[in-house]
C-alpha atoms as a PDB file:
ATOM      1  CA  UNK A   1      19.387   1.624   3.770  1.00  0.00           C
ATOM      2  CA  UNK A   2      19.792  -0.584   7.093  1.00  0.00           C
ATOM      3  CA  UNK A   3      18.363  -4.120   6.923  1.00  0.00           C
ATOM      4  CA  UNK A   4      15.003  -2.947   8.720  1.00  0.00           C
ATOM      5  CA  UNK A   5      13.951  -0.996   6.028  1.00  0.00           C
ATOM      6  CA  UNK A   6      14.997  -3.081   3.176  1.00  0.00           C
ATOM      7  CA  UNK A   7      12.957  -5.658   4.785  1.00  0.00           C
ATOM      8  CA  UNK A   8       9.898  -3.689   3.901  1.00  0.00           C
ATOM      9  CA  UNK A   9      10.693  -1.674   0.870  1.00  0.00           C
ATOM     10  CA  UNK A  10      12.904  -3.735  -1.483  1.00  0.00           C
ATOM     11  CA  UNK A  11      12.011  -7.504  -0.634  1.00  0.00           C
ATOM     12  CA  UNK A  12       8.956  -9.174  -2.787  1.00  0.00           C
ATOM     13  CA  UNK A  13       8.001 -11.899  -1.276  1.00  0.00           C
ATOM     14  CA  UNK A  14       9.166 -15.229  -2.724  1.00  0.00           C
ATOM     15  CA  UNK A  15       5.691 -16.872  -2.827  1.00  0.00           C
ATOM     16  CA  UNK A  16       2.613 -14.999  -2.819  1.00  0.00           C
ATOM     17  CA  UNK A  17      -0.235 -17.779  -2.655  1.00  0.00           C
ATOM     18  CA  UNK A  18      -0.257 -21.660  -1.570  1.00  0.00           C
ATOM     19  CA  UNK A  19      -0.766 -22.595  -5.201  1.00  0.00           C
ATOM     20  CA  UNK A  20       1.755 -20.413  -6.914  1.00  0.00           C
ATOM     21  CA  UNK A  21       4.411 -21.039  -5.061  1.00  0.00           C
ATOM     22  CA  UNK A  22       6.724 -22.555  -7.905  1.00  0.00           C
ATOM     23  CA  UNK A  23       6.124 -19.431 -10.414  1.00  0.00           C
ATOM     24  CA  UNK A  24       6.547 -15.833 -10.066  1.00  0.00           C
ATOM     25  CA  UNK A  25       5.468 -13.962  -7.088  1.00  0.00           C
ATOM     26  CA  UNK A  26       1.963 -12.296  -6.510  1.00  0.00           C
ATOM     27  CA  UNK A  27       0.183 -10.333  -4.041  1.00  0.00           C
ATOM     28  CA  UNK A  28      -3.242 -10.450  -4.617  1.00  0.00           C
ATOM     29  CA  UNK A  29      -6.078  -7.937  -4.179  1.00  0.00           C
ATOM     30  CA  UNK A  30      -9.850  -8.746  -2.934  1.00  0.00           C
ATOM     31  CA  UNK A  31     -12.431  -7.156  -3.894  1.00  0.00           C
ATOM     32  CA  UNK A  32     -16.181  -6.684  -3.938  1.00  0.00           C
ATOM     33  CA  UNK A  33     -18.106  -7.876  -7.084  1.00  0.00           C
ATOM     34  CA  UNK A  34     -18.961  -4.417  -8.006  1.00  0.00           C
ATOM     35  CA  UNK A  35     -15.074  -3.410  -7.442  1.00  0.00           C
ATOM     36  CA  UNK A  36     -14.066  -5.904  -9.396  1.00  0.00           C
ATOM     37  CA  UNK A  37     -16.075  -4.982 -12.584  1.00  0.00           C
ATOM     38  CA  UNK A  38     -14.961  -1.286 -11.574  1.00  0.00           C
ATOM     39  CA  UNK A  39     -10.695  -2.365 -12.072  1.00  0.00           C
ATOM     40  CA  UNK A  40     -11.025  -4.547 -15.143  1.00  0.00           C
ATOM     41  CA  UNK A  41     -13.531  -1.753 -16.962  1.00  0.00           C
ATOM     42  CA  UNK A  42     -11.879   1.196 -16.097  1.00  0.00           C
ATOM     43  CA  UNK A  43      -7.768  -0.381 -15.452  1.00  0.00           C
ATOM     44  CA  UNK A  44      -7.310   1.496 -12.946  1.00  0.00           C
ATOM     45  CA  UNK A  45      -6.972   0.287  -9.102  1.00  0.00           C
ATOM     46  CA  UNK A  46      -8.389   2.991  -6.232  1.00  0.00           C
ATOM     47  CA  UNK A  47      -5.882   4.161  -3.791  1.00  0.00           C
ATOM     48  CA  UNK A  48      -8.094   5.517  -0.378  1.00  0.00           C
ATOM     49  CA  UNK A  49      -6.652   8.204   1.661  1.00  0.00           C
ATOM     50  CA  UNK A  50      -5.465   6.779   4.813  1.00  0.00           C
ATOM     51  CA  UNK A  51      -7.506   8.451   6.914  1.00  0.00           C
ATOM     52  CA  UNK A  52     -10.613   7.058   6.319  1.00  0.00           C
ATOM     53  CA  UNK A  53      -9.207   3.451   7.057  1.00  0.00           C
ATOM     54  CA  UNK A  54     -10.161   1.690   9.516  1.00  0.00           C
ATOM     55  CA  UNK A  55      -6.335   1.709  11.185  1.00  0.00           C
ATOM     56  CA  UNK A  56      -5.686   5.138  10.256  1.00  0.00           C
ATOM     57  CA  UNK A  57      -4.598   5.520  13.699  1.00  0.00           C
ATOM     58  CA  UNK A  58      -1.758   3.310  13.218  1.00  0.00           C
ATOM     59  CA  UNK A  59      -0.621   5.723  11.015  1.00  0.00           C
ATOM     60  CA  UNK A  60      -0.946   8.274  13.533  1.00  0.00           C
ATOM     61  CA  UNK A  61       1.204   6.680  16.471  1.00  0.00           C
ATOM     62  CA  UNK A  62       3.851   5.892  12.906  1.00  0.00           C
ATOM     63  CA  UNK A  63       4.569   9.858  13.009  1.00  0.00           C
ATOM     64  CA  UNK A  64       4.617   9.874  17.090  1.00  0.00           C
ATOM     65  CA  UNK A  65       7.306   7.509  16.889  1.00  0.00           C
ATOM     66  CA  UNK A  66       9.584  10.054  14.330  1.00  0.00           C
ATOM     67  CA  UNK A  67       8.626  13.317  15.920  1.00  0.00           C
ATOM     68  CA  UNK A  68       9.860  11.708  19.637  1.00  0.00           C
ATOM     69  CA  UNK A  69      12.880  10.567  17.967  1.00  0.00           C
ATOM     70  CA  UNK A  70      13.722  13.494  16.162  1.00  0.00           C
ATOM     71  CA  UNK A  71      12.865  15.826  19.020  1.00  0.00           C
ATOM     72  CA  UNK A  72      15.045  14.110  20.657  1.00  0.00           C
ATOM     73  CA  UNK A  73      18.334  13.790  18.486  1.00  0.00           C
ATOM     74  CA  UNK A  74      17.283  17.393  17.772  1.00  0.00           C
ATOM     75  CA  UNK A  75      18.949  18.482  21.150  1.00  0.00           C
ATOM     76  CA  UNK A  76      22.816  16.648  21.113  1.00  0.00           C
ATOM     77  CA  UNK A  77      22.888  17.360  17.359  1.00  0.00           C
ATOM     78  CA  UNK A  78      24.839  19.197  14.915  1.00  0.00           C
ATOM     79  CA  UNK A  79      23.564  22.967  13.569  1.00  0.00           C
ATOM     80  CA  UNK A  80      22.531  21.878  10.614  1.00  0.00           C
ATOM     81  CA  UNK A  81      20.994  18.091  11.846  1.00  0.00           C
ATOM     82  CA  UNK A  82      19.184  19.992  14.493  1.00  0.00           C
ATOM     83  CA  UNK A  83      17.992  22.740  12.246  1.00  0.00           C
ATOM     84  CA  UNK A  84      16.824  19.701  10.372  1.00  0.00           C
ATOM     85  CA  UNK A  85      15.493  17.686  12.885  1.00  0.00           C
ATOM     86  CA  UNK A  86      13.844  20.300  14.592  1.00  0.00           C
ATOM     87  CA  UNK A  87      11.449  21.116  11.493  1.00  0.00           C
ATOM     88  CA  UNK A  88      10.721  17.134  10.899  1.00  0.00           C
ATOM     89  CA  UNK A  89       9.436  17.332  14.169  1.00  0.00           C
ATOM     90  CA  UNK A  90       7.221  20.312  13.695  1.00  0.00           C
ATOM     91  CA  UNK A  91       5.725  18.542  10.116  1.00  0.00           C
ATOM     92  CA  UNK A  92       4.067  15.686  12.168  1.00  0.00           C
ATOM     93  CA  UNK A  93       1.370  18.233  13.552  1.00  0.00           C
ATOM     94  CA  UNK A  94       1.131  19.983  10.384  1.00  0.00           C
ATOM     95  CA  UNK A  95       0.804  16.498   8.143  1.00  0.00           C
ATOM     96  CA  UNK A  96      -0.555  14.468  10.487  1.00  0.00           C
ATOM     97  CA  UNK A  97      -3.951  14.899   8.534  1.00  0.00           C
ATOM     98  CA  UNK A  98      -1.912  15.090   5.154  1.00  0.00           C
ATOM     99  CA  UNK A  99      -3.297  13.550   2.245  1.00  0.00           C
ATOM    100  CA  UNK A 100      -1.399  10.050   1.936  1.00  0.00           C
ATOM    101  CA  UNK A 101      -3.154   7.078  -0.427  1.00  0.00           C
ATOM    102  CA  UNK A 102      -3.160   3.866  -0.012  1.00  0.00           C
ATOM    103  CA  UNK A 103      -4.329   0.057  -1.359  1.00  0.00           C
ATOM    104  CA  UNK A 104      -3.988  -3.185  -0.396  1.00  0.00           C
ATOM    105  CA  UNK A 105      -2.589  -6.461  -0.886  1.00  0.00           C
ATOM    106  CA  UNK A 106      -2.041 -10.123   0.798  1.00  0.00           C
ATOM    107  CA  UNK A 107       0.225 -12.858   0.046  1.00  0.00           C
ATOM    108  CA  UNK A 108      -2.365 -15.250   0.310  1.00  0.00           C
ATOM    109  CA  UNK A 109      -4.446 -15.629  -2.222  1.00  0.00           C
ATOM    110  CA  UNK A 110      -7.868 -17.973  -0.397  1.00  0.00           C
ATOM    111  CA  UNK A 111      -7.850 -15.964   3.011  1.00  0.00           C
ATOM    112  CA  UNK A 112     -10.438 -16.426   4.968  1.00  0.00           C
ATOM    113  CA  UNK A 113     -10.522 -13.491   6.823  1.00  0.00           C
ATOM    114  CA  UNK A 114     -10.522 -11.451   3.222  1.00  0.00           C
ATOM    115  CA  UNK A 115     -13.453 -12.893   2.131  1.00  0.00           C
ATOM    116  CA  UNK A 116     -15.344 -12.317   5.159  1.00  0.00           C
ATOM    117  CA  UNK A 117     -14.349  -8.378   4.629  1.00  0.00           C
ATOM    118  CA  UNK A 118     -15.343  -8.096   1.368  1.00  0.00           C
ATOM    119  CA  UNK A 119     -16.556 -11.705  -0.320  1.00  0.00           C
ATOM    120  CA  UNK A 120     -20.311 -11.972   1.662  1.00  0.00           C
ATOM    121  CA  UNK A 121     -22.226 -13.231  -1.168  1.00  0.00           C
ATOM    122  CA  UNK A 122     -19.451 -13.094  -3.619  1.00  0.00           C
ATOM    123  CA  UNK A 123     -16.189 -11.758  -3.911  1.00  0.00           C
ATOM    124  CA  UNK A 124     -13.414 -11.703  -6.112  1.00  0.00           C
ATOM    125  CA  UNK A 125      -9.737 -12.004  -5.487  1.00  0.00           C
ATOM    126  CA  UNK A 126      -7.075 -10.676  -8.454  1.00  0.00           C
ATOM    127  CA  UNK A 127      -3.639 -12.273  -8.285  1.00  0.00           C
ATOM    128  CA  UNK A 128      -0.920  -9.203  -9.504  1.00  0.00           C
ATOM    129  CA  UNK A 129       2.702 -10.005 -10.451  1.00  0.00           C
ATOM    130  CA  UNK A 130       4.678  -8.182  -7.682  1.00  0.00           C
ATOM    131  CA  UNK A 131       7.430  -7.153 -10.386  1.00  0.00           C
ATOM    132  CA  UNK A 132       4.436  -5.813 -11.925  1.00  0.00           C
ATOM    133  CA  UNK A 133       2.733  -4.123  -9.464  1.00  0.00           C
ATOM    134  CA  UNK A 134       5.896  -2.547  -7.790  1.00  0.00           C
ATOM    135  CA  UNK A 135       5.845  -0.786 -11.330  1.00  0.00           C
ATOM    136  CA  UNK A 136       2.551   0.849 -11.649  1.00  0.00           C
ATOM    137  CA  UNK A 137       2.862   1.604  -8.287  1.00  0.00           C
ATOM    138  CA  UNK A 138       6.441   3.783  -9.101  1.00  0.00           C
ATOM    139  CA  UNK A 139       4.633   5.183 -12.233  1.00  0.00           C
ATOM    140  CA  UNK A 140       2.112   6.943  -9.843  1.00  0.00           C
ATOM    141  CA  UNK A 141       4.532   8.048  -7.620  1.00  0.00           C
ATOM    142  CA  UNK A 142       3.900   5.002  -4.877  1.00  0.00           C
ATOM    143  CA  UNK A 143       5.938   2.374  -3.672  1.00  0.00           C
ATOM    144  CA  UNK A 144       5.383  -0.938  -2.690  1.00  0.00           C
ATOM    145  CA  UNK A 145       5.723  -1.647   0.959  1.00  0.00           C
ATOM    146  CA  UNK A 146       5.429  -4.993   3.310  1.00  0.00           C
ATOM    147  CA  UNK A 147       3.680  -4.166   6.587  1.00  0.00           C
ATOM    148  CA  UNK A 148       4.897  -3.715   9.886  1.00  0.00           C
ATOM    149  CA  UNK A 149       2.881  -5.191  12.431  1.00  0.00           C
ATOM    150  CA  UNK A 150       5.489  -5.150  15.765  1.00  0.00           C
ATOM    151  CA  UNK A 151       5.495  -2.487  17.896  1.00  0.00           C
ATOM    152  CA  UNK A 152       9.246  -3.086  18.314  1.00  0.00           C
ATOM    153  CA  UNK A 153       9.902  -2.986  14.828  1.00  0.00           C
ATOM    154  CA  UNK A 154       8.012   0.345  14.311  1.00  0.00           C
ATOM    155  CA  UNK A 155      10.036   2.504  16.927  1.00  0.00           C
ATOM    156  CA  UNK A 156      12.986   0.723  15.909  1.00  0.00           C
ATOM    157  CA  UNK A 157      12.499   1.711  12.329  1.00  0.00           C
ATOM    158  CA  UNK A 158      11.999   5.144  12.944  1.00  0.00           C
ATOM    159  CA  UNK A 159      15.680   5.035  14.761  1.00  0.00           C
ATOM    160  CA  UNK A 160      16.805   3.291  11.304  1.00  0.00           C
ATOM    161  CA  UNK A 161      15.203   6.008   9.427  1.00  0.00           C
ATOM    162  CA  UNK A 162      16.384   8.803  10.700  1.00  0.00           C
ATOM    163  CA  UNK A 163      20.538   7.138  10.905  1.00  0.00           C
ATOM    164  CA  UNK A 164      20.168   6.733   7.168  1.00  0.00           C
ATOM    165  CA  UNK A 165      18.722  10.101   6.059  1.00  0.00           C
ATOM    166  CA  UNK A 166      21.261  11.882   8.506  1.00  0.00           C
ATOM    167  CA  UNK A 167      23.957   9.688   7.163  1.00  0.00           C
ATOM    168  CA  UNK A 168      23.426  11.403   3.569  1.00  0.00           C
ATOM    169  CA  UNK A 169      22.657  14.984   4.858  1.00  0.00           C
ATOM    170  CA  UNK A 170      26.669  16.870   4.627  1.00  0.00           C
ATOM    171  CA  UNK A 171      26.888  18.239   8.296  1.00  0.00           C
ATOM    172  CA  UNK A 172      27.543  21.766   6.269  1.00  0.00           C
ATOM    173  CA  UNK A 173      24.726  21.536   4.959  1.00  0.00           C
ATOM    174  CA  UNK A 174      23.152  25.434   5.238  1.00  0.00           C
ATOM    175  CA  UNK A 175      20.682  26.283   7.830  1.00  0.00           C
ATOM    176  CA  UNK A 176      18.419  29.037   6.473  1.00  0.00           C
ATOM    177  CA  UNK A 177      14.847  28.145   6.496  1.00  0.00           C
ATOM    178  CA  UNK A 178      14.385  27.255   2.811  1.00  0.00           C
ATOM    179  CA  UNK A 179      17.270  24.966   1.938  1.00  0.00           C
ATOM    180  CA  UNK A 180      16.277  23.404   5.996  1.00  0.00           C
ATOM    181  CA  UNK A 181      12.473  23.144   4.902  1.00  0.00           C
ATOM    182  CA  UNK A 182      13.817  21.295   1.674  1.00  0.00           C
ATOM    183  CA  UNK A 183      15.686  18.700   2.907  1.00  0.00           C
ATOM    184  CA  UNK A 184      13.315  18.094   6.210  1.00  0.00           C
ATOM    185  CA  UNK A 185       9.878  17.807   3.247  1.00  0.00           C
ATOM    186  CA  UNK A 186      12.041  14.828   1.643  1.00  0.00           C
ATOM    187  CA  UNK A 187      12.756  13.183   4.805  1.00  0.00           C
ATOM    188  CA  UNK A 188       9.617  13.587   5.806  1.00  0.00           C
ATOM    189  CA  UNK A 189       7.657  12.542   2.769  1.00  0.00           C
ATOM    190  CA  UNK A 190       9.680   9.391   2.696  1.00  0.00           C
ATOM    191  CA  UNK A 191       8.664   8.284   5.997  1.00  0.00           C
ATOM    192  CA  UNK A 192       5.045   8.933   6.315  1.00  0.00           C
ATOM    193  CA  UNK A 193       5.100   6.048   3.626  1.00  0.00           C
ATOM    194  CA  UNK A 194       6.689   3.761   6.339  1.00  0.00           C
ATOM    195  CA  UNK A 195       4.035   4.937   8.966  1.00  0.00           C
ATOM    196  CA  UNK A 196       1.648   4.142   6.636  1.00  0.00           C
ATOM    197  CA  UNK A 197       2.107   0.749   6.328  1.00  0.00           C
ATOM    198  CA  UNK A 198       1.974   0.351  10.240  1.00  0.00           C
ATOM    199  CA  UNK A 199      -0.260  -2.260  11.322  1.00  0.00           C
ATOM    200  CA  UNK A 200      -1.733  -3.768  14.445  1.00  0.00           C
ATOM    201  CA  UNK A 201      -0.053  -6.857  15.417  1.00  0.00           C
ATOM    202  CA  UNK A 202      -3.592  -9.115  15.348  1.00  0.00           C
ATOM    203  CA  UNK A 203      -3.567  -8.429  11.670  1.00  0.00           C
ATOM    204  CA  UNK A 204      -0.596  -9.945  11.168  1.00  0.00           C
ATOM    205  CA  UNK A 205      -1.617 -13.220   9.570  1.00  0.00           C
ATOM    206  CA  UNK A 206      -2.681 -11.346   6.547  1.00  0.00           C
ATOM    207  CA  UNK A 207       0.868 -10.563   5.311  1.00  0.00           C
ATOM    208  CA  UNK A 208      -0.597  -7.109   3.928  1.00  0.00           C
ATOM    209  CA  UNK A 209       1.499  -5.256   1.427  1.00  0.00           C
ATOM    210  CA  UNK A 210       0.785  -1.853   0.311  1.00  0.00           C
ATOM    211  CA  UNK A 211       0.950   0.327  -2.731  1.00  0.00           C
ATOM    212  CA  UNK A 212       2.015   3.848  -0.308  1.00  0.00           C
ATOM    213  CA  UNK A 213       1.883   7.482  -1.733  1.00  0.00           C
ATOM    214  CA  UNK A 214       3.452  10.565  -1.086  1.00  0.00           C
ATOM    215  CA  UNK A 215       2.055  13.583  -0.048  1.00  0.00           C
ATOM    216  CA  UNK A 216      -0.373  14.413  -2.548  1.00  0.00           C
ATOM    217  CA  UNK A 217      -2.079  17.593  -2.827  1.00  0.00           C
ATOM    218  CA  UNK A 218      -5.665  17.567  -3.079  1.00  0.00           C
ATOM    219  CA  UNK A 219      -5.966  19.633  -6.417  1.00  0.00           C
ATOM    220  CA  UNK A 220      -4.135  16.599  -8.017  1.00  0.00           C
ATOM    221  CA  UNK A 221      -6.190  15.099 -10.808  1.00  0.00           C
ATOM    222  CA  UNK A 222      -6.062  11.588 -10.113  1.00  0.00           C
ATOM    223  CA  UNK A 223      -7.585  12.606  -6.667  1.00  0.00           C
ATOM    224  CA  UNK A 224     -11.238  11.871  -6.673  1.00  0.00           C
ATOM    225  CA  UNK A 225     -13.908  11.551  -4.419  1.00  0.00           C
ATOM    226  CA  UNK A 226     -16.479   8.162  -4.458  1.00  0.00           C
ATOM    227  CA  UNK A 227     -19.602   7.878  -1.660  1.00  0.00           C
ATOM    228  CA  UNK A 228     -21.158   4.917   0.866  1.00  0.00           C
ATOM    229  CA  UNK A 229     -23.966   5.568   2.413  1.00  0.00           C
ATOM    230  CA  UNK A 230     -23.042   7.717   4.926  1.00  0.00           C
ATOM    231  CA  UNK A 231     -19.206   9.086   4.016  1.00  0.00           C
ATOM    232  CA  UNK A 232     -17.509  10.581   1.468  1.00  0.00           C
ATOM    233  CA  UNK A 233     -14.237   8.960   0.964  1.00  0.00           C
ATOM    234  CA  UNK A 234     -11.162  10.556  -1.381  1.00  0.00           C
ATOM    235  CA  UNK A 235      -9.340   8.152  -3.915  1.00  0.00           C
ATOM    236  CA  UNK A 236      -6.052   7.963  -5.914  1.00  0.00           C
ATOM    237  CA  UNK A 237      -6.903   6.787  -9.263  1.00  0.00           C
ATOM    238  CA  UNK A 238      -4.053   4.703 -10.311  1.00  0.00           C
ATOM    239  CA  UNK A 239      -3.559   3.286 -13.819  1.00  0.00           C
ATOM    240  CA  UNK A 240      -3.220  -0.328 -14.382  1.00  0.00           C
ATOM    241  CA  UNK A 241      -2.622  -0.319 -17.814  1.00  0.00           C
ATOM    242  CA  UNK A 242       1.078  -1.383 -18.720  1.00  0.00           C
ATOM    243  CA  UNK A 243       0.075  -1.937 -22.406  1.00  0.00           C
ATOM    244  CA  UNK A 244      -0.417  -4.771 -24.746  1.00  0.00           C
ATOM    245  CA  UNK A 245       1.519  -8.034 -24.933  1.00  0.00           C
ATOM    246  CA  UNK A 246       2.224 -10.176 -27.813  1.00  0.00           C
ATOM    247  CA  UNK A 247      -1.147 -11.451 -28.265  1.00  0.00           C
ATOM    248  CA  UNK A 248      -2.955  -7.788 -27.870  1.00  0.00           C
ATOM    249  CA  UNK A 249      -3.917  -8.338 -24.146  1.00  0.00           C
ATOM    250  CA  UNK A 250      -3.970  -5.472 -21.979  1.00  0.00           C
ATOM    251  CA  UNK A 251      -1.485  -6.072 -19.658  1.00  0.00           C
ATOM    252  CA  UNK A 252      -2.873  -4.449 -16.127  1.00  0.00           C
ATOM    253  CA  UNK A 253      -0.356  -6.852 -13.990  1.00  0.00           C
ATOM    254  CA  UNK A 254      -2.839  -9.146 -13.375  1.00  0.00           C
ATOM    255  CA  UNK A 255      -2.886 -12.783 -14.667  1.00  0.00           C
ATOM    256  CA  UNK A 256      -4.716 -14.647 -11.621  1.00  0.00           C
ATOM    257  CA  UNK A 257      -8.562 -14.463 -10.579  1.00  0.00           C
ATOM    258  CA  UNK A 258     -10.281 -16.414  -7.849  1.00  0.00           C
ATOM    259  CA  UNK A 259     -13.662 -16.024  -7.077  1.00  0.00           C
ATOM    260  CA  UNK A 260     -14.660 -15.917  -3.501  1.00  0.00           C
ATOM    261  CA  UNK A 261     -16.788 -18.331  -1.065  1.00  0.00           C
ATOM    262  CA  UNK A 262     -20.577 -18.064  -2.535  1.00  0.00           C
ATOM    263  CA  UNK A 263     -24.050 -20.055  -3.387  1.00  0.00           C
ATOM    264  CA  UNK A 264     -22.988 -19.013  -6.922  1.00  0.00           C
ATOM    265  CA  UNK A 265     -19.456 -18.959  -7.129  1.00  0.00           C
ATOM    266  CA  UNK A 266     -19.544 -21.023 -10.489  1.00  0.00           C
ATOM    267  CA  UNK A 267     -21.735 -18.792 -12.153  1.00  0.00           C
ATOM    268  CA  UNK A 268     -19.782 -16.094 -10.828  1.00  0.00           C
ATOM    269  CA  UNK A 269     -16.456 -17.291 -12.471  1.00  0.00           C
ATOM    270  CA  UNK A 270     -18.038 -17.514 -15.818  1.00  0.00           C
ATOM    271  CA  UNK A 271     -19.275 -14.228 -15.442  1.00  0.00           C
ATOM    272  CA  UNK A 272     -15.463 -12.824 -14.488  1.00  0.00           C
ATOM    273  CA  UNK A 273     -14.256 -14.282 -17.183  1.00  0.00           C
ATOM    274  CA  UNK A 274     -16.401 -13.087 -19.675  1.00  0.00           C
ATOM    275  CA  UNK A 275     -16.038  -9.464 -18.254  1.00  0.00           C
ATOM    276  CA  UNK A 276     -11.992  -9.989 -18.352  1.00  0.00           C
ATOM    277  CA  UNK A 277     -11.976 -10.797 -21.835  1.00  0.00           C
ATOM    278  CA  UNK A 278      -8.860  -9.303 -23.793  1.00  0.00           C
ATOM    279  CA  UNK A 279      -7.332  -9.285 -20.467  1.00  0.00           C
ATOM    280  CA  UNK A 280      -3.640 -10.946 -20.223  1.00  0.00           C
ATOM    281  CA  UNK A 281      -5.516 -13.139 -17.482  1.00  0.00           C
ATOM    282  CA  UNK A 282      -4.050 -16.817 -17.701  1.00  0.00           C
ATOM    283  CA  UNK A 283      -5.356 -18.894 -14.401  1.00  0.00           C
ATOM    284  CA  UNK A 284      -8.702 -18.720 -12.847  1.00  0.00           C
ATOM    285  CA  UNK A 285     -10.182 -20.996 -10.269  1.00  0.00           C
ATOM    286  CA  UNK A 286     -12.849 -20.783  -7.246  1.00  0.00           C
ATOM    287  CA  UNK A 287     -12.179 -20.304  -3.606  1.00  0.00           C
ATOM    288  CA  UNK A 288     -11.296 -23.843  -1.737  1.00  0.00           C
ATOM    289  CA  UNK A 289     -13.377 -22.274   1.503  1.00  0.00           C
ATOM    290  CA  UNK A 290     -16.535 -23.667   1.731  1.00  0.00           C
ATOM    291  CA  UNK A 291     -19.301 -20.840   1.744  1.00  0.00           C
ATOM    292  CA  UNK A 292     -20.709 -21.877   5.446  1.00  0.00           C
ATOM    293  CA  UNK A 293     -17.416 -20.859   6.722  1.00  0.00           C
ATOM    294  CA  UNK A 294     -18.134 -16.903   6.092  1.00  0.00           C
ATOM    295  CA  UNK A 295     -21.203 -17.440   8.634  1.00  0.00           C
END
């Protein structure tokens, strides 16, 4: 794939956290207290459908940019590329409400910002190895993906996207409406996971990372459904669990925990550990943010 891409599907980054920056990389997950009990007891990380994210319509404008593209190319282009082309186009209105799942990650593992989003009173932040986590995500059908946060980038991506997956397609390729609706499904799938990781550019000190589904149908049995107050919100339940090590830990690629900003972040981090027991969790520490600064 062109450089643009690989920047965002096959790079980890090469230090995830200030104070792990001489070991293997992380990305690193925050999380309420209740969410946190909710991975480590059931090993298994929840995926929300991306449109009932807060920058869902990020998404959105991610498909805009491939159906303007492909309309476009659709018109000087072979039969067979246009045939193509033509019915990418068409899939942006008919998935543009698809069911794509999504969770996040930063490279930072003491952000401020985080913890104000979900460490008010106590939070917890889990550090997973990225060689790790790149596998469960695969295992489930996800991939791992680095967030795009310029605009430039994003319609210049699409551009990228569409060279590469032409590049492969045999210009003899036939043109009746099954073997067309084939080949334009794969292409499509495989981008929505690039929109999805489309971000505004004031977010862009986070250095989010994402764990990015496929279209996935909503009969699907890891596909679930949890409530707030007022919404209910569909999940992918994806498992953690990569197995035992040499000691008997379960492996569920985490091995850092940091406990958030809070009145009672001590008593907090004996608590975590306590509930991670028999967990192959190796380095735990408190947040280095002083609770006032949440305020």
């Amino acid at each position: 794939m062109p450089d643009l891409i690989d920047t965002h599907l096959a790079l980890l980054p090469t230090t995830a956290g200030r104070a792990y920056s001489t070991r293997r990389a992380r990305l690193f997950h925050y999380t309420t207290l209740p969410g946190f009990l909710g991975i480590i007891g059931s090993k298994s990380l929840w995926a929300t459908n991306i449109h009932y994210l807060n920058d869902s319509e990020e998404f959105t404008y991610g498909l805009a940019y491939l159906k303007q593209e492909a309309e476009t190319r659709s018109r000087v282009a072979s039969r067979s590329h246009g045939a193509i082309l033509r019915t990418v186009a068409s899939l942006v209105e008919t998935f543009t409400h698809g069911y794509v799942y999504t969770a996040s990650f930063a490279e930072d593992d003491d952000l401020l910002s985080q913890w104000r989003g979900y460490g008010v009173g106590g939070g917890v932040c889990l550090g997973f190895v990225a060689e790790d986590l790149k596998s469960i995500a695969e295992r489930s059908g996800f991939r791992l993906i680095k967030c795009i946060y310029e605009q430039s980038q994003k319609a210049a991506l699409a551009r990228e996207f569409l060279d590469a997956s032409l590049a492969r397609i045999d210009a003899s390729t036939p043109t009746n409406d099954e073997a067309v609706g084939e080949v334009a499904s794969r292409m499509f799938n495989e981008y929505q996971q690039l929109a999805c990781a489309f971000k505004d550019p004031s977010f862009r000190e986070e250095g989010e990372w994402r764990i990015i589904s496929k279209f996935v149908h909503r009969e699907h049995p890891s596909v679930k459904v949890r409530g707030t107050s007022t919404m209910l919100v569909p999940y992918f339940d994806v498992d953690l669990d990569l197995g035992l090590d040499d000691e008997g830990k379960t492996n569920i690629g985490v091995d850092t925990l940091i406990v958030g900003p809070s009145l009672q972040r001590e008593r907090i981090l004996q608590a975590a550990l306590i509930a991670s027991r028999g967990l192959t969790i190796d380095s735990s520490r408190r947040s280095e943010i002083p609770y006032r600064s949440l305020s």
